[in-house]
Protein backbone atom coordinates (compact mmCIF):
# COMPACT_ATOMS: atom_id res chain seq x y z
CA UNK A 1 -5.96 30.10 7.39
CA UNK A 2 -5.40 26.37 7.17
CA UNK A 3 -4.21 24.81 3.86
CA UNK A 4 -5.76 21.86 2.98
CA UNK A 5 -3.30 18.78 2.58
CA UNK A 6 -2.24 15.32 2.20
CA UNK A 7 0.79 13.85 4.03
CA UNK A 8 2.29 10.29 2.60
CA UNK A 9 4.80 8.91 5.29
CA UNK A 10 7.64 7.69 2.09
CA UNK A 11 8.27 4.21 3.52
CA UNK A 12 5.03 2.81 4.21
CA UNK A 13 2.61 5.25 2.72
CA UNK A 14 0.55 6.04 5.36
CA UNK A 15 -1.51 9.30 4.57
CA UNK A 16 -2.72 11.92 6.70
CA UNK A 17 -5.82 14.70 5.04
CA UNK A 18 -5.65 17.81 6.97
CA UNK A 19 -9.54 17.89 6.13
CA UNK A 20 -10.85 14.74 7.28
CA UNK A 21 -8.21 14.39 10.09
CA UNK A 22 -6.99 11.77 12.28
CA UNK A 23 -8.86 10.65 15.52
CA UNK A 24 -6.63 7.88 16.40
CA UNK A 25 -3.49 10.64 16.79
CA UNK A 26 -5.74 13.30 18.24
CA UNK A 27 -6.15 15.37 14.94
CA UNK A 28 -9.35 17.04 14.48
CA UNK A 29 -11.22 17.74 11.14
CA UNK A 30 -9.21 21.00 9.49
CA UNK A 31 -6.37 20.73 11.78
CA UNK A 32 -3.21 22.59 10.73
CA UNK A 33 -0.02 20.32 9.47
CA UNK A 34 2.70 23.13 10.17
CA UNK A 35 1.14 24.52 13.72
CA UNK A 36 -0.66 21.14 15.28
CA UNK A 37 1.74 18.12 14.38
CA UNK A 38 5.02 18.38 16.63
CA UNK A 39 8.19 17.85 14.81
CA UNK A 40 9.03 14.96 16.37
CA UNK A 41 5.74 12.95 15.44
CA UNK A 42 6.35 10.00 14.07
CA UNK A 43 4.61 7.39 11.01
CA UNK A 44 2.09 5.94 13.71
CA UNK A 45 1.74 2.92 11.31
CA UNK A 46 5.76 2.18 10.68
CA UNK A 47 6.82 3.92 13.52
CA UNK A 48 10.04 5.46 11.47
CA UNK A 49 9.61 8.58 9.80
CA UNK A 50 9.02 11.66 11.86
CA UNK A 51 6.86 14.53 10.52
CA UNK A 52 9.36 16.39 8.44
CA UNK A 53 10.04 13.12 6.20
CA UNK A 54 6.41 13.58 5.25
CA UNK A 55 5.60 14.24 1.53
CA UNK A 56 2.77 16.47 0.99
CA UNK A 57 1.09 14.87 -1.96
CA UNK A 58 -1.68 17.04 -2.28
């Protein structure tokens, strides 16, 4: 079962919902954070975070 989420990237505060998803990185609607997003994904919008400095903020 997929958790429904939202990711912050800390320095820029890009967001990422697990629900609505993100075309432009290739994440469908309902994707899963923990299983779908390899660890070394990065803050497409600052380009210096990877996935685990993520906050979930919801």
């Amino acid at each position: 079962m997929t958790t429904v989420a939202v990711y912050q990237c800390p320095l820029c505060d890009y967001r990422v919902d697990t629900e609505a998803g993100d075309q432009a990185e290739g994440f469908s609607p309902g994707f899963d954070w923990d299983a779908e997003v390899p660890e070394d994904w990065f803050c497409p919008d600052c380009g210096v975070r990877d996935k685990v400095d993520f906050d979930k903020v919801s």
